[in-house]
Protein backbone atom coordinates (compact mmCIF):
# COMPACT_ATOMS: atom_id res chain seq x y z
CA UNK A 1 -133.45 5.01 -24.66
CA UNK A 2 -135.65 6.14 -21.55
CA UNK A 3 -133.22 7.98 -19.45
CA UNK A 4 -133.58 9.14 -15.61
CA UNK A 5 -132.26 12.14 -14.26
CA UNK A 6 -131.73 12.72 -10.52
CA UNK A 7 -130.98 15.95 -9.93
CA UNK A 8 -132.64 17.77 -12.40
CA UNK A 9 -133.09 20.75 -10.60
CA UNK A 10 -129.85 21.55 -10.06
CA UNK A 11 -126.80 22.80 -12.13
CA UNK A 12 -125.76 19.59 -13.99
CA UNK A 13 -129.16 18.09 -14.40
CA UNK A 14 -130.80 21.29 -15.32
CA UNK A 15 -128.48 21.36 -18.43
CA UNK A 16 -128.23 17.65 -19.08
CA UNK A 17 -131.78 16.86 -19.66
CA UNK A 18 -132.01 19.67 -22.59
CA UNK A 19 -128.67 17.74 -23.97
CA UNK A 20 -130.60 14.47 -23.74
CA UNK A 21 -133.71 15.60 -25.26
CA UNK A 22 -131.64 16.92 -28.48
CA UNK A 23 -129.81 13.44 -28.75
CA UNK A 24 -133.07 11.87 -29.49
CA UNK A 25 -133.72 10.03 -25.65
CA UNK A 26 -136.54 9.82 -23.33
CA UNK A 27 -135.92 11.27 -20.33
CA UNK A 28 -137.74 10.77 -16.62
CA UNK A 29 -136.63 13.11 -14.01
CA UNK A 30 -136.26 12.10 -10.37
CA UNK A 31 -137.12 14.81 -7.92
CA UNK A 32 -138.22 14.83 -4.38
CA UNK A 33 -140.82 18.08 -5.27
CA UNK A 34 -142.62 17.94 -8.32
CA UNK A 35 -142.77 22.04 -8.04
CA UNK A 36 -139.11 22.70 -8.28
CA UNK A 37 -138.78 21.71 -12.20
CA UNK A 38 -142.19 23.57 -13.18
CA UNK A 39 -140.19 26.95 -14.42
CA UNK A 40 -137.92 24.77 -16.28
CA UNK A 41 -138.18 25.18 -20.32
CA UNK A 42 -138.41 21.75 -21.10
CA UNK A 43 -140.51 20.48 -18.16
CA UNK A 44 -143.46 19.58 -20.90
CA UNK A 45 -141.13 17.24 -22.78
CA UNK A 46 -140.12 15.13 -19.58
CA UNK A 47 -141.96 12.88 -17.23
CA UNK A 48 -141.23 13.69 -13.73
CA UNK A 49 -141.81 11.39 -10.83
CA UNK A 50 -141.26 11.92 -7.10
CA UNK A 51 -138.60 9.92 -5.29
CA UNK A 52 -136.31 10.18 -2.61
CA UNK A 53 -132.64 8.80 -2.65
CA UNK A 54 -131.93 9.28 1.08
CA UNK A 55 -135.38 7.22 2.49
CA UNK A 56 -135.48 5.17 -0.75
CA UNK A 57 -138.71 5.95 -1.28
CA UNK A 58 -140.66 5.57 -5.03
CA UNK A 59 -137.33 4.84 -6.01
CA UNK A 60 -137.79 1.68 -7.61
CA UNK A 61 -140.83 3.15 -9.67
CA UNK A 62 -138.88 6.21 -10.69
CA UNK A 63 -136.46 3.51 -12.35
CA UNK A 64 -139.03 0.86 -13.53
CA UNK A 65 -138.75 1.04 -17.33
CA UNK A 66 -135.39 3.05 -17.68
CA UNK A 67 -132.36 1.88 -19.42
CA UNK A 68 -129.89 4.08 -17.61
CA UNK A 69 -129.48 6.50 -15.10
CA UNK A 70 -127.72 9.78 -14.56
CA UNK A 71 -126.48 10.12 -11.08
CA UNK A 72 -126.28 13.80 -9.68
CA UNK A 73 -127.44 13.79 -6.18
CA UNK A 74 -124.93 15.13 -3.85
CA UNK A 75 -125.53 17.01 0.20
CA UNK A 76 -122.66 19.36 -0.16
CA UNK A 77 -124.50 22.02 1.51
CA UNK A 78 -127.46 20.09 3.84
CA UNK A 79 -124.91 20.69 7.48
CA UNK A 80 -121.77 18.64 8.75
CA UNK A 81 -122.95 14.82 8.05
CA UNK A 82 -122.84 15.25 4.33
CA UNK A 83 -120.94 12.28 3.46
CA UNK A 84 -123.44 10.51 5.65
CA UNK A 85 -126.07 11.29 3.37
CA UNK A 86 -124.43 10.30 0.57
CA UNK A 87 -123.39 7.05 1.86
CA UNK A 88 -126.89 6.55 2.51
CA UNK A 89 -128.34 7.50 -0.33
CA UNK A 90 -125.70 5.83 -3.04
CA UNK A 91 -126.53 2.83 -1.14
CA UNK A 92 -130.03 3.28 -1.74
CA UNK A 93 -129.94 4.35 -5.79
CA UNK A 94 -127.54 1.00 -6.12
CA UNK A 95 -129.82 -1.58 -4.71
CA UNK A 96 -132.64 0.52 -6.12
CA UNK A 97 -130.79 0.26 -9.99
CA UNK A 98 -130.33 -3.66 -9.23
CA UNK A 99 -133.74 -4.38 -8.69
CA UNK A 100 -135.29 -2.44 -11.06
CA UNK A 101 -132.69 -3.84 -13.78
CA UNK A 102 -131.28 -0.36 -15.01
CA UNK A 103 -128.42 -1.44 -16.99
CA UNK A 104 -125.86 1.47 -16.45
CA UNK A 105 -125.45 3.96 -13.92
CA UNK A 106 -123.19 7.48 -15.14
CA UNK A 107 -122.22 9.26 -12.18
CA UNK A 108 -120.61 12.99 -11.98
CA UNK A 109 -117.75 12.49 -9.70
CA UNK A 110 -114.59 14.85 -8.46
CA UNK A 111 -110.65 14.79 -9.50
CA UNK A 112 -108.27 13.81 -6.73
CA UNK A 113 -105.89 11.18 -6.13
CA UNK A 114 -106.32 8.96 -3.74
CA UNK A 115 -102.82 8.57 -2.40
CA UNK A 116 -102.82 12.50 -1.34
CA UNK A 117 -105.11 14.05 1.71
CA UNK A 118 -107.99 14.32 -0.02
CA UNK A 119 -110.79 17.01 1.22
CA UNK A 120 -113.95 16.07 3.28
CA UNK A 121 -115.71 16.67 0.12
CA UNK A 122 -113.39 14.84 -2.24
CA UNK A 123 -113.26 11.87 -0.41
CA UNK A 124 -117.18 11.56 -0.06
CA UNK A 125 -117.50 12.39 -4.12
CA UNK A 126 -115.25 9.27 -4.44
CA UNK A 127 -116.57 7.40 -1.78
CA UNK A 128 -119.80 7.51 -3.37
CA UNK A 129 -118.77 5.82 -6.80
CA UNK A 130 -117.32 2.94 -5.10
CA UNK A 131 -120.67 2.17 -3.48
CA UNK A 132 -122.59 2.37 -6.77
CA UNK A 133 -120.00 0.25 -7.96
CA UNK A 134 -120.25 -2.18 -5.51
CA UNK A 135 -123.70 -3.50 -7.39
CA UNK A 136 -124.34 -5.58 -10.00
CA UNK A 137 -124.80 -2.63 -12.31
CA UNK A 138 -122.38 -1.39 -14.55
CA UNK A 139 -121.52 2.43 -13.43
CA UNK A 140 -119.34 5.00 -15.33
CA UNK A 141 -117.89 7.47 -13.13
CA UNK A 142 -116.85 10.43 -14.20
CA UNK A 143 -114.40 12.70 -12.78
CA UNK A 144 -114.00 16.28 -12.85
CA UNK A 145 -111.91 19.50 -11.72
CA UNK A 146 -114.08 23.00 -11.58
CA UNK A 147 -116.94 22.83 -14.11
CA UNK A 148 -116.79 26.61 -15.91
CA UNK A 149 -120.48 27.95 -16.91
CA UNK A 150 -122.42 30.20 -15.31
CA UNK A 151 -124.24 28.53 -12.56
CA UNK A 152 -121.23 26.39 -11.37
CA UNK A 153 -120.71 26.69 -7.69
CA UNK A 154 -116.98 26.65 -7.93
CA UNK A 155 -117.17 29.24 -11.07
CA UNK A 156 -119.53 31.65 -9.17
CA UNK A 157 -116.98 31.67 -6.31
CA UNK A 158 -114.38 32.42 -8.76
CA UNK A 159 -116.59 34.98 -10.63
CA UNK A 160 -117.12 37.09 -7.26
CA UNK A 161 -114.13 37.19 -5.75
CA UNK A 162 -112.53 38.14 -8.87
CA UNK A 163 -115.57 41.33 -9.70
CA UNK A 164 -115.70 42.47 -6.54
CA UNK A 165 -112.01 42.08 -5.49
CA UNK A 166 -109.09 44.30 -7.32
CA UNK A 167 -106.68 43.57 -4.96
CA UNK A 168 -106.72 39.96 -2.49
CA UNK A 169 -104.60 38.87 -0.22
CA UNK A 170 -105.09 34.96 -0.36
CA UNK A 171 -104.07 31.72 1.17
CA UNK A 172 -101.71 29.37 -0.74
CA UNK A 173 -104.15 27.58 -2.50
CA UNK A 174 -103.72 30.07 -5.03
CA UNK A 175 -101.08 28.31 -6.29
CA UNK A 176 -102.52 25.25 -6.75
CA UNK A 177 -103.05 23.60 -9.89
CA UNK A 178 -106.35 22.36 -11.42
CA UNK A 179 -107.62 21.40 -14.84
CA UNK A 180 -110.61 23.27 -15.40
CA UNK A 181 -113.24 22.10 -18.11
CA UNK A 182 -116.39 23.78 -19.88
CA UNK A 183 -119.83 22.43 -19.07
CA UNK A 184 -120.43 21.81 -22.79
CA UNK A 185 -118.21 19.73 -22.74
CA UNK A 186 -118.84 17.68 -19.46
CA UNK A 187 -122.73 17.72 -20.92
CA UNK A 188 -121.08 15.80 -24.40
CA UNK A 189 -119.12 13.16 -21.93
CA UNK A 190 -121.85 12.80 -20.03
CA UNK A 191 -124.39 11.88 -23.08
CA UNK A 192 -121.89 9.27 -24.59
CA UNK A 193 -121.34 8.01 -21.33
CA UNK A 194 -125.04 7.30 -20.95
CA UNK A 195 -124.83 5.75 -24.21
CA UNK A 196 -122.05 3.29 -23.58
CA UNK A 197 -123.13 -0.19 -23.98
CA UNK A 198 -121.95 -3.53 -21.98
CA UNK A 199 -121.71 -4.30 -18.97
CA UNK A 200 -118.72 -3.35 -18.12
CA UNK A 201 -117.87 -0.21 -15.16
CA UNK A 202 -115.31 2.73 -16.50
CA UNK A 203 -113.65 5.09 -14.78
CA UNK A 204 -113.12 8.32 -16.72
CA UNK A 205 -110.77 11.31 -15.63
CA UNK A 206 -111.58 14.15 -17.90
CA UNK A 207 -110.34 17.60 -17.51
CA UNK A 208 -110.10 20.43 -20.35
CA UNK A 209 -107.10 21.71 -22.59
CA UNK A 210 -105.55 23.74 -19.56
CA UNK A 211 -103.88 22.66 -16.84
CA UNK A 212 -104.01 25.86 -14.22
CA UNK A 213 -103.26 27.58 -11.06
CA UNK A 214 -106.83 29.26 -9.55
CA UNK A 215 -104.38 32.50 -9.80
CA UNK A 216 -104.08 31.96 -13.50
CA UNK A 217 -108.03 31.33 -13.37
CA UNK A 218 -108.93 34.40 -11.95
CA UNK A 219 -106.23 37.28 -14.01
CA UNK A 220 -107.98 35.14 -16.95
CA UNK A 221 -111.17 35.54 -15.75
CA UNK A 222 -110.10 39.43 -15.19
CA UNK A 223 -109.44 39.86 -18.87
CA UNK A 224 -112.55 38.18 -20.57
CA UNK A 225 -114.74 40.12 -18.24
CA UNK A 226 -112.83 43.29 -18.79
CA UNK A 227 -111.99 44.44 -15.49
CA UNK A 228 -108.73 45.92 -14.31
CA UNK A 229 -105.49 43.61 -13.60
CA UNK A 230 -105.95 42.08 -10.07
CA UNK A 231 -103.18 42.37 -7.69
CA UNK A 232 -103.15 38.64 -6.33
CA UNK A 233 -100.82 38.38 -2.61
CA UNK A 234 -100.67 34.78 -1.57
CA UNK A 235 -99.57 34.66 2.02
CA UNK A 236 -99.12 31.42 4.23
CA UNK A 237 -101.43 33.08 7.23
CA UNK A 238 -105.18 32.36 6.12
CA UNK A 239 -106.83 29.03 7.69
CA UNK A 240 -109.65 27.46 5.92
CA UNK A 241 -111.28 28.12 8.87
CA UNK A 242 -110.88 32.22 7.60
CA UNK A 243 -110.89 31.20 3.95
CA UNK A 244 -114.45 29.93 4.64
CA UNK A 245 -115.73 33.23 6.32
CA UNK A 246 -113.94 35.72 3.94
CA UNK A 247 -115.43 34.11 0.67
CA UNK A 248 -118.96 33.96 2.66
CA UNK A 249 -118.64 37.56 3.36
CA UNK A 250 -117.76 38.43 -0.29
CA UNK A 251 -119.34 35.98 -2.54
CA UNK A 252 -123.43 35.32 -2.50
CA UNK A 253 -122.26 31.59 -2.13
CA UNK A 254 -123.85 29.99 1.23
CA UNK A 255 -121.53 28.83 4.15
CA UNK A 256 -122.36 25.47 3.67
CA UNK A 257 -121.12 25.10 0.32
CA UNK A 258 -118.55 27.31 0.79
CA UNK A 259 -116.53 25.43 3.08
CA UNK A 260 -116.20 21.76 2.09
CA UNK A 261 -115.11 23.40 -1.26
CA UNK A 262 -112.53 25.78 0.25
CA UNK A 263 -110.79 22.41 1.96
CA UNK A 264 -110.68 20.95 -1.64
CA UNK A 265 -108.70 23.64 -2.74
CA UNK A 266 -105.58 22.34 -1.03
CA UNK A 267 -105.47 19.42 -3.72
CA UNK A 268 -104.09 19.43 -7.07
CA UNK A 269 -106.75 18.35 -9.45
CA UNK A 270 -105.54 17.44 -12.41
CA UNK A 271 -105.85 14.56 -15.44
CA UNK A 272 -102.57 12.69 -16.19
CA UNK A 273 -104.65 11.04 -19.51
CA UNK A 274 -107.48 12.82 -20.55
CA UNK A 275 -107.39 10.72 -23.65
CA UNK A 276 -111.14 9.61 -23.01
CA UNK A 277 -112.44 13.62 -23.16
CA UNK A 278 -110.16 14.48 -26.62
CA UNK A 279 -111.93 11.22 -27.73
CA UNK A 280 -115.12 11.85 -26.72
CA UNK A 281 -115.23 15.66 -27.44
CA UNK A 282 -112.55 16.29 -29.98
CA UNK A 283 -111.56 19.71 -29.58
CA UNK A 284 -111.74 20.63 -26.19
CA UNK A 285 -113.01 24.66 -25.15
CA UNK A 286 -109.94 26.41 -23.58
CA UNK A 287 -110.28 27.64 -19.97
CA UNK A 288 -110.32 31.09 -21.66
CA UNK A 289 -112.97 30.32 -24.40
CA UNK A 290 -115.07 28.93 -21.55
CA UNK A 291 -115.20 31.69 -19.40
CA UNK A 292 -116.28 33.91 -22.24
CA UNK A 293 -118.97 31.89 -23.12
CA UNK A 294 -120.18 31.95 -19.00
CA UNK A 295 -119.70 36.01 -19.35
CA UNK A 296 -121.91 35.69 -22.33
CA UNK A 297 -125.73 36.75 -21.18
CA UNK A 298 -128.34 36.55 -24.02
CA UNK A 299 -131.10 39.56 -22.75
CA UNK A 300 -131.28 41.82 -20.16
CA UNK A 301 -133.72 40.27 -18.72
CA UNK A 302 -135.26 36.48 -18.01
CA UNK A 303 -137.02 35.53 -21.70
CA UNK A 304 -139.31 32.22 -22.40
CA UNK A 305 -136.88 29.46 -23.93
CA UNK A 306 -137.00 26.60 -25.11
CA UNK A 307 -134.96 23.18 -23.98
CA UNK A 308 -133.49 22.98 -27.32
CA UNK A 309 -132.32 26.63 -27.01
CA UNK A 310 -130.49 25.73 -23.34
CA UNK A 311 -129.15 22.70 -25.07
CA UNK A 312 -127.10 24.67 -27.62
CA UNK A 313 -126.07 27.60 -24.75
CA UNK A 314 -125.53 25.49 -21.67
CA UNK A 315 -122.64 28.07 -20.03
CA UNK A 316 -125.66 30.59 -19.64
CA UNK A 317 -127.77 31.08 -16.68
CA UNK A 318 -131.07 28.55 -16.26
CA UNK A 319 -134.18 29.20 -14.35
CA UNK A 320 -132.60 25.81 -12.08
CA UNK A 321 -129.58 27.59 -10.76
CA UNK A 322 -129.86 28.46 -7.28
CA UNK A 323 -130.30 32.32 -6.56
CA UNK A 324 -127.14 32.58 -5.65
CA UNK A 325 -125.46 32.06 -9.04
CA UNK A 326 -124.86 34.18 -12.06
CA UNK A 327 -124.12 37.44 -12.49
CA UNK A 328 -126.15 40.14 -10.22
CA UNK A 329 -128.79 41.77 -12.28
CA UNK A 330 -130.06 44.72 -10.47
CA UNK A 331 -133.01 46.38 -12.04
CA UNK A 332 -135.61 48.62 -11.39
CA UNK A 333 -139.17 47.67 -12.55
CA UNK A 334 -142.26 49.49 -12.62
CA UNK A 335 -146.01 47.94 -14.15
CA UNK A 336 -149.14 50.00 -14.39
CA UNK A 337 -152.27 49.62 -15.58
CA UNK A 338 -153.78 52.04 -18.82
CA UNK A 339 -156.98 52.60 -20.78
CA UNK A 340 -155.18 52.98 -23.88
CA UNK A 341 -154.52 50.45 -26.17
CA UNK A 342 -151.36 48.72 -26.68
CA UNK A 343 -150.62 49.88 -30.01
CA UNK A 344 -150.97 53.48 -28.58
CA UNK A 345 -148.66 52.57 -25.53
CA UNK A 346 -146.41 50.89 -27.85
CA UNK A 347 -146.27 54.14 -30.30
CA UNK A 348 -145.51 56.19 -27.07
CA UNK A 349 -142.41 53.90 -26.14
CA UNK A 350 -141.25 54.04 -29.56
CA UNK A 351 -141.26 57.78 -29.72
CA UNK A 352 -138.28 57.80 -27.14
CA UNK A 353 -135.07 59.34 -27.46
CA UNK A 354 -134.30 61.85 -29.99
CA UNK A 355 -135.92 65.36 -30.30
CA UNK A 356 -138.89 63.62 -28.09
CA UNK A 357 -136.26 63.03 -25.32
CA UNK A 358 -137.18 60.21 -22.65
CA UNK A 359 -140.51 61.64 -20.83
CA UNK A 360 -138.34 62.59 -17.46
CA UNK A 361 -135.86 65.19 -16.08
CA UNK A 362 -134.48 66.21 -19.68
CA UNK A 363 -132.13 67.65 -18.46
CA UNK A 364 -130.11 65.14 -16.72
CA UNK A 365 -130.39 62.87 -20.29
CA UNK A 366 -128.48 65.55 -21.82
CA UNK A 367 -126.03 65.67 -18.87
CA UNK A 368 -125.41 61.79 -19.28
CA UNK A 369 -124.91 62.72 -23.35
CA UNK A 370 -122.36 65.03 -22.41
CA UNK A 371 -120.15 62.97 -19.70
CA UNK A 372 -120.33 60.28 -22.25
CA UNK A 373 -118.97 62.28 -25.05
CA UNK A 374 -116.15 63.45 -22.67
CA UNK A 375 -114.93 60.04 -21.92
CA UNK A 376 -115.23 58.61 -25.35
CA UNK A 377 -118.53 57.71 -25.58
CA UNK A 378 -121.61 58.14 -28.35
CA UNK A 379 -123.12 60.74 -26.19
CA UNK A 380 -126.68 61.71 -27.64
CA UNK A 381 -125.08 63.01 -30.74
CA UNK A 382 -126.66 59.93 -33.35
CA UNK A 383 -130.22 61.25 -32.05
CA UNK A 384 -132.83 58.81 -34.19
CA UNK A 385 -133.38 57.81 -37.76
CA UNK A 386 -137.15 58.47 -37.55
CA UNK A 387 -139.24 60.35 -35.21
CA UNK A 388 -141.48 57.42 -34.38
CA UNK A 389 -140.50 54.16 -36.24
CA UNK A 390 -137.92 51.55 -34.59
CA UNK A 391 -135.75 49.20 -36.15
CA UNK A 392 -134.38 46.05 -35.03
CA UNK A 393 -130.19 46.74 -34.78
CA UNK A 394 -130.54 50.42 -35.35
CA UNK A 395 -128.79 53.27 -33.11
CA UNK A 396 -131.17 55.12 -31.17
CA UNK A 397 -128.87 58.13 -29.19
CA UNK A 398 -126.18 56.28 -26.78
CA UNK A 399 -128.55 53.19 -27.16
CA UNK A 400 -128.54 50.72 -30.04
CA UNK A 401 -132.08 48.77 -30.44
CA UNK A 402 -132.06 44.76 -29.77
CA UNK A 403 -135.59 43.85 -30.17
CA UNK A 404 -138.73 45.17 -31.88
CA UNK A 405 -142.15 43.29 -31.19
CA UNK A 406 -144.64 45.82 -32.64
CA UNK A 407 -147.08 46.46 -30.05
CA UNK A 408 -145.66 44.27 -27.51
CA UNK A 409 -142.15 44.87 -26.25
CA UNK A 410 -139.06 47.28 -27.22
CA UNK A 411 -135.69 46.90 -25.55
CA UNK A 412 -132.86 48.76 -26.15
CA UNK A 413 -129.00 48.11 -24.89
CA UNK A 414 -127.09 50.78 -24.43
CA UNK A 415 -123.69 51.48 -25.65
CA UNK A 416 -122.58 54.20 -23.60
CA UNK A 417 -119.79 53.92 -21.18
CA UNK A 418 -120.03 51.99 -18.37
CA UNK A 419 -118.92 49.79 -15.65
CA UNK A 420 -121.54 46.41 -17.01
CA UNK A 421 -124.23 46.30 -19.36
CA UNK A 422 -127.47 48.28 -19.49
CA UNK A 423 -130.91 47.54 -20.48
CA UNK A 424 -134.02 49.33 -20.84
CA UNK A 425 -136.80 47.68 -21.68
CA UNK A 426 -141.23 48.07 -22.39
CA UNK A 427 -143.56 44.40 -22.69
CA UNK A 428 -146.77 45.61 -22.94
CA UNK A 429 -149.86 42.87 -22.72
CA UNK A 430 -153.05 43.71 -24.31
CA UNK A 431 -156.20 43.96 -22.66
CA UNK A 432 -160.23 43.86 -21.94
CA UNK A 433 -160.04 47.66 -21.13
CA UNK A 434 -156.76 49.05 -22.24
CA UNK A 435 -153.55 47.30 -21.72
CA UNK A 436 -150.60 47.19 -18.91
CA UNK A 437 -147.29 48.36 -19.27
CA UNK A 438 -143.98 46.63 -17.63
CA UNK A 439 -140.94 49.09 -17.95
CA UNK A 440 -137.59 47.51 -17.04
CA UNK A 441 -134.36 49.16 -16.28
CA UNK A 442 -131.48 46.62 -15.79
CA UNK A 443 -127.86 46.52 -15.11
CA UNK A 444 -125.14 43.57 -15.16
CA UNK A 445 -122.63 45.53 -13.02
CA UNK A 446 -118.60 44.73 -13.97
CA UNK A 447 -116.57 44.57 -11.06
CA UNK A 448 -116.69 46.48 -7.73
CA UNK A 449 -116.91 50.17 -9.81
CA UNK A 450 -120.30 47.88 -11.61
CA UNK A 451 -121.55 47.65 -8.33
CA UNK A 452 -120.70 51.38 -7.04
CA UNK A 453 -122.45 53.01 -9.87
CA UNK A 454 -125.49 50.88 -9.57
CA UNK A 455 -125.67 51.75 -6.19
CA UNK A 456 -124.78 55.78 -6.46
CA UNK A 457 -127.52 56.06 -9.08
CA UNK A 458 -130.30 53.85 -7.45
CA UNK A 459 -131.97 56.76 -4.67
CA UNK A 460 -132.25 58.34 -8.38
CA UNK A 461 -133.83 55.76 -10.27
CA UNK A 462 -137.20 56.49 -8.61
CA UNK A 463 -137.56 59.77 -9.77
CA UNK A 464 -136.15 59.91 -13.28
CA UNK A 465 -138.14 55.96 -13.97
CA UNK A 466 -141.35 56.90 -12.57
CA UNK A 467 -141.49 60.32 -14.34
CA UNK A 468 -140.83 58.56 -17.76
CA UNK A 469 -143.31 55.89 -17.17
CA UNK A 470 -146.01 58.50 -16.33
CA UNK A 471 -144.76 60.46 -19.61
CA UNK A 472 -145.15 57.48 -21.69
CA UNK A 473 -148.71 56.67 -20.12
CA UNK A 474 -150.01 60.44 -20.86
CA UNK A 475 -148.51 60.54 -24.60
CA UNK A 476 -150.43 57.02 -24.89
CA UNK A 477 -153.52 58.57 -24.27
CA UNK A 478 -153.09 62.05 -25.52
CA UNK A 479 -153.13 60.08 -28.56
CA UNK A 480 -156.15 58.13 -27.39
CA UNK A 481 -157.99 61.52 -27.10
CA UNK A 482 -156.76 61.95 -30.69
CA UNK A 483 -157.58 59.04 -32.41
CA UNK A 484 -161.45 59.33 -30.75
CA UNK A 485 -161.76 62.85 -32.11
CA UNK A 486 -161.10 61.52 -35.81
């Protein structure tokens, strides 16, 4: 069926149009600026039309044709009148769906119930189902606790406080329970959803295997991303008022978003049946096995994909998340510009390591190689198995090499000690006149000592990455000189 997305551009939508796609279904996305979904992978294999929920405007001709509807427009973070706005614009999207004849509205919804004191936030995420329900069209709302991926607001403010943080004193809501669920499977619930037929509404509670406190979440989250046992102090003294400062001042998360969710916090969010999502999903990912999979990064750096690549990895990061989510990569790049060719600057790269050493401040390699040896590591002691030929998976001194593109790009991951994961990393692009050269050192920190030895080795980086750039450039075109002799 034809299939619009609102939304797209954020977390959910980013990840449910690739899931669409790969079950076989048209998909239009609704977006108020063409230019946000350009980046995306799969923005050649959608239509996109401009709409706006809030005025109503092109909304009926975003929906003219479509069978159904995916509803993911929410103003958590657009100021204090958020549940205004998405009053208004529900209101909008319903009358909008009624005219245009969609036949079934799905709409991402939160856990709550309604007999407690529900958040600000909570009580506008429900709100807005019963005003799509109010229409003549059928609407499935679906309601979830913290969505784990990487990406997910409430999982980035779970993944920062929990890196940066070894010991936190915390308010009570510590303590309270919530059934976290994996966006894989949310994405499946949300496809069969879209795929009910009839025309009758559902309401669908769906939570994963685990029924949690956020303390359990985070010591959990503290083992898959192999950091340190936290020391966790709940104490009855810090407001939401505070709650909503202290996670701004140590999470990248924006105010605005970071308050309406700290109020939900106070409420137990949890599924007394969640016989619909073992239906609908079978197996369901444990809150462990889903944070794992959101630790998981793919490259060391941003690579061309493909939307049926994001649909089978939707916990990763996707150019759609806001800046704000994912893990920090810090990295330190450096391009220039060469008469040699790239098969020359390619031969150059791949001399690296070994007897050749790495073009800069020799000396300080070695040093590394020895530290690393003292605390258990490789060290420099597996040197190379050939003085200028590269292998895809083979060990290359504390490094081990992950991909080989002759005369393009080499990257290698290292596998010395550290505090996160290291890259370093060549693409080279061919040329009228020579070629250009863009060298890449990056760094997903772990935890706060991540962060300190990024930072402690950074007024460094200039020195010892610039050297070995300008090493690599002259070895390129010593053997330019070379070839032109011959």
């Amino acid at each position: 069926m034809r299939v619009l997305v609102t939304g797209a551009s954020g977390y959910i939508g980013g990840r449910l149009v690739p899931a669409l796609l790969a079950a076989g279904h048209e998909v239009r996305c609704m977006t108020r600026k063409r230019g946000r979904l350009t980046g995306q992978p799969w923005f050649d294999d959608v239509e996109v039309i401009e709409a706006d929920a809030i005025d109503g405007s092109g909304l009926e001709r975003a929906m003219q044709g479509c069978e159904a509807a995916a509803y993911l427009i929410h103003s958590m973070g657009s100021g204090t009148d958020f549940d205004r706005r998405d009053r208004d614009a529900a209101r909008q999207f319903a009358d909008s769906a009624a005219t245009a004849g969609i036949s079934r509205i799905v709409y991402l919804g939160g856990l709550g119930r309604a007999e407690d004191t529900l958040s600000a936030h909570l009580r506008s995420r429900h709100e807005v189902g019963r005003i799509l329900a109010s229409g003549p069209t059928a609407v499935t709302e679906v309601r979830a606790a913290v969505i784990i991926g990487s990406g997910s607001v409430s999982f980035e403010m779970l993944r920062h406080l929990t890196e940066v943080l070894p010991v936190m004193v915390t308010p009570r809501w510590v303590r309270t329970r919530c059934q976290p669920i994996a966006i894989r499977d949310v994405l499946k619930i949300l496809v069969e959803a879209i795929e009910t037929t009839g025309s009758d509404s559902h309401l669908w509670e769906v939570g994963g295997p685990d029924s949690i406190t956020y303390e359990d979440m985070m010591r959990i989250y503290a083992q898959e991303a192999g950091l340190a046992r936290r020391v966790i102090l709940p104490v009855p003294l810090l407001s939401p008022w505070l709650s909503k400062h202290w996670i701004g001042l140590v999470t990248p998360l924006p105010t605005g978003v970071a308050k309406p969710l700290v109020q939900s916090l106070r409420n137990e969010v949890v599924v007394d049946d969640n016989s619909i999502a073992e239906q609908l999903v079978g197996e369901l990912t444990s809150y462990r096995e889903s944070v794992a999979s959101a630790l998981r990064p793919s490259s060391g750096s941003v690579a061309p994909t493909r939307w049926s690549d994001a649909a089978a990895a939707p916990a990763e990061s996707l150019p759609s998340d806001p800046e704000w989510s994912g893990a920090k990569l810090q990295s330190h790049e450096l391009v220039a510009s060469t008469s040699s060719s790239s098969d020359n600057v390619f031969w150059a790269v791949s001399r690296i390591g070994g007897e050749v050493g790495y073009y800069s401040l020799g000396w300080a390699w070695k040093l590394r190689g020895v530290v690393d040896s003292l605390v258990g590591g490789v060290g420099l002691r597996r040197g190379r198995r050939d003085p200028e030929i590269l292998r895809q998976g083979e060990a290359l001194d504390f490094w081990r090499v992950s991909v080989v593109e002759p005369g393009r790009h080499l990257q290698l991951h290292a596998e010395m000690r550290l505090p996160g994961e290291a890259w370093l990393e060549w693409r080279i692009e061919p040329g009228d006149e020579g070629s250009t050269i863009r060298q890449t050192a990056s760094f997903y920190p772990r935890g706060l000592m991540g962060r300190l030895y990024w930072f402690a080795l950074t007024p460094f980086h200039g020195a010892i990455f610039s050297q070995m750039m300008r090493g690599v450039l002259q070895a390129a075109e010593n053997r330019d000189a070379v070839t032109s002799l011959r």
